[in-house]
Protein backbone atom coordinates (compact mmCIF):
# COMPACT_ATOMS: atom_id res chain seq x y z
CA UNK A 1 0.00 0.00 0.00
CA UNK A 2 1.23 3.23 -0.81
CA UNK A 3 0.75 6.02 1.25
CA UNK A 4 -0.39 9.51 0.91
CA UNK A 5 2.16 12.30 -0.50
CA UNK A 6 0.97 14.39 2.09
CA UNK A 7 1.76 11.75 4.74
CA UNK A 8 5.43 11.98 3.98
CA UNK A 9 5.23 15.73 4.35
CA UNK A 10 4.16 15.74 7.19
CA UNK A 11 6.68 13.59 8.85
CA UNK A 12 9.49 16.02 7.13
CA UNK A 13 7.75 18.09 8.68
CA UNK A 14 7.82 17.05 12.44
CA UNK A 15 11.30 15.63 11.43
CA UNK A 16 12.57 18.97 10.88
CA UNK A 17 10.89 20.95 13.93
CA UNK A 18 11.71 18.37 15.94
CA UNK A 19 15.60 18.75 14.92
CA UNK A 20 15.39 22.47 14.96
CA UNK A 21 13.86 21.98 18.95
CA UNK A 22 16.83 19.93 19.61
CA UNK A 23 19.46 21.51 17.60
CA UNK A 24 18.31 24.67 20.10
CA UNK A 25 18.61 22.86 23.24
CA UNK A 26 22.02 21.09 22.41
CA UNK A 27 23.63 25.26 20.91
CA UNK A 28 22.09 26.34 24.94
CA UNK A 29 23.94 23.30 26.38
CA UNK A 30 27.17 23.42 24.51
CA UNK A 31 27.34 27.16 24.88
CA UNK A 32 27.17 26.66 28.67
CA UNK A 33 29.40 23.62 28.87
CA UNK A 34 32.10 25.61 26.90
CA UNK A 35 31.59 28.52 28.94
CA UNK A 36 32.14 26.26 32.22
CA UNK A 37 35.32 24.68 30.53
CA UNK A 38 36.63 27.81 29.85
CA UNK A 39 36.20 29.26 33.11
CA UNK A 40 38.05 25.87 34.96
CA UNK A 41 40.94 26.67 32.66
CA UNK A 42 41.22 30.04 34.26
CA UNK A 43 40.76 28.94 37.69
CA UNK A 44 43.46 26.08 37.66
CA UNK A 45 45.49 28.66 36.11
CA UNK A 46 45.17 31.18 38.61
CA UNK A 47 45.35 28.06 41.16
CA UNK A 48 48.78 26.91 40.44
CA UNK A 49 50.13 30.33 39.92
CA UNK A 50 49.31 31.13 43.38
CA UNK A 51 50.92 27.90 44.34
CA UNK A 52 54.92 28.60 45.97
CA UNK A 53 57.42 27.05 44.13
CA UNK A 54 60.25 24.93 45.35
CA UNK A 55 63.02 26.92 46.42
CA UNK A 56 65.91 26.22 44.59
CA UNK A 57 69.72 25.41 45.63
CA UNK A 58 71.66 27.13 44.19
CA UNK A 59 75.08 25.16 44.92
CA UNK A 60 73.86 22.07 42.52
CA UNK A 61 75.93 22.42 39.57
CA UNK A 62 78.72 23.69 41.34
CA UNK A 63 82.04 22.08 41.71
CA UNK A 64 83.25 20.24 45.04
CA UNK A 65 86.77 20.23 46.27
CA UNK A 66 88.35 18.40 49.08
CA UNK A 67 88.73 20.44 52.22
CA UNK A 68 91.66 18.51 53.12
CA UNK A 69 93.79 18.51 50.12
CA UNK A 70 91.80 20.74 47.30
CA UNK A 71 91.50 18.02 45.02
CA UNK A 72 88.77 17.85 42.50
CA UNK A 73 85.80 15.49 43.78
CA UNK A 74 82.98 15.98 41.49
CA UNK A 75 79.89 18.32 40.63
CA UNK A 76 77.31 18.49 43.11
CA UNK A 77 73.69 17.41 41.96
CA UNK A 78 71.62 17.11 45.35
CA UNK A 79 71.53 18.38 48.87
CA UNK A 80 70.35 15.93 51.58
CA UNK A 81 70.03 14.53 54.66
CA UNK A 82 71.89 11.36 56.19
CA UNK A 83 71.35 9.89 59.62
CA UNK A 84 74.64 9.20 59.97
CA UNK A 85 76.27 12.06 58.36
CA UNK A 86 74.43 14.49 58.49
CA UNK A 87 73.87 17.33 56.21
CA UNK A 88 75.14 16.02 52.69
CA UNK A 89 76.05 16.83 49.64
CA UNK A 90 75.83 14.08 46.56
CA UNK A 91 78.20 14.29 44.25
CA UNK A 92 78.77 13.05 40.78
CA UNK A 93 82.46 12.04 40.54
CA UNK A 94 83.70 12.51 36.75
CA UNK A 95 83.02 8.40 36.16
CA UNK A 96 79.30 9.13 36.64
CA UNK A 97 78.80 7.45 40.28
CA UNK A 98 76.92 9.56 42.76
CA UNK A 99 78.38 9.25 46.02
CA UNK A 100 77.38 11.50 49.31
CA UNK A 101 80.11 13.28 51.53
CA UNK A 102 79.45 15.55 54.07
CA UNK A 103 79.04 19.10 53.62
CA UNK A 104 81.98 19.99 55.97
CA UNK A 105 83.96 17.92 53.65
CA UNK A 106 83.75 19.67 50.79
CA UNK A 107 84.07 23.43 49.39
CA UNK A 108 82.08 24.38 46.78
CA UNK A 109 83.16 26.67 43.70
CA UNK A 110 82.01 28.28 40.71
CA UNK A 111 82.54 26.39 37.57
């Protein structure tokens, strides 16, 4: 059975208002959901920029002599803290080991 021309119209024509009611609703909802996005990205941003940073040492990268006899030992790369040494310094000997000696051990220079 074939049906009516005007039958087909018709559902075109709910097809398309129907679309048009729902494109509407989806342009409101995306417009908001972008908004929102963009306003998180401008609150982390402001978040982490508020955030200290890690002070930095400024002795890593600098060489370390021997205290005792002014011999090369390495380049320091880390400050730390040893329970049974104490305050350290680790130190990257020219092989590529890292070792720790204590900081009244060693005298720092500029490179």
């Amino acid at each position: 059975m074939e049906s009516a021309p005007w039958t087909v119209i018709a559902a075109i024509s709910v097809a398309v208002v129907l679309l048009c009611i729902l494109a509407r609703f989806f342009f409101r909802l995306l417009k908001h959901l972008l908004f929102a996005v963009i306003i998180g990205v401008i609150a982390a941003f402001i978040w982490v920029q508020m955030q200290p940073s890690a002070p930095v040492n400024l002795s890593i990268g600098k060489r370390a002599y021997s205290s005792v006899n002014g011999e090369f030992v390495g380049t320091v790369v880390a400050a730390s803290e040893d329970p049974k040494m104490g305050a350290v310094w680790i130190i990257q000997q020219p092989g590529g080991y890292k070792v720790k000696y204590p900081k009244s051990f060693l005298q720092l220079r500029d490179q």
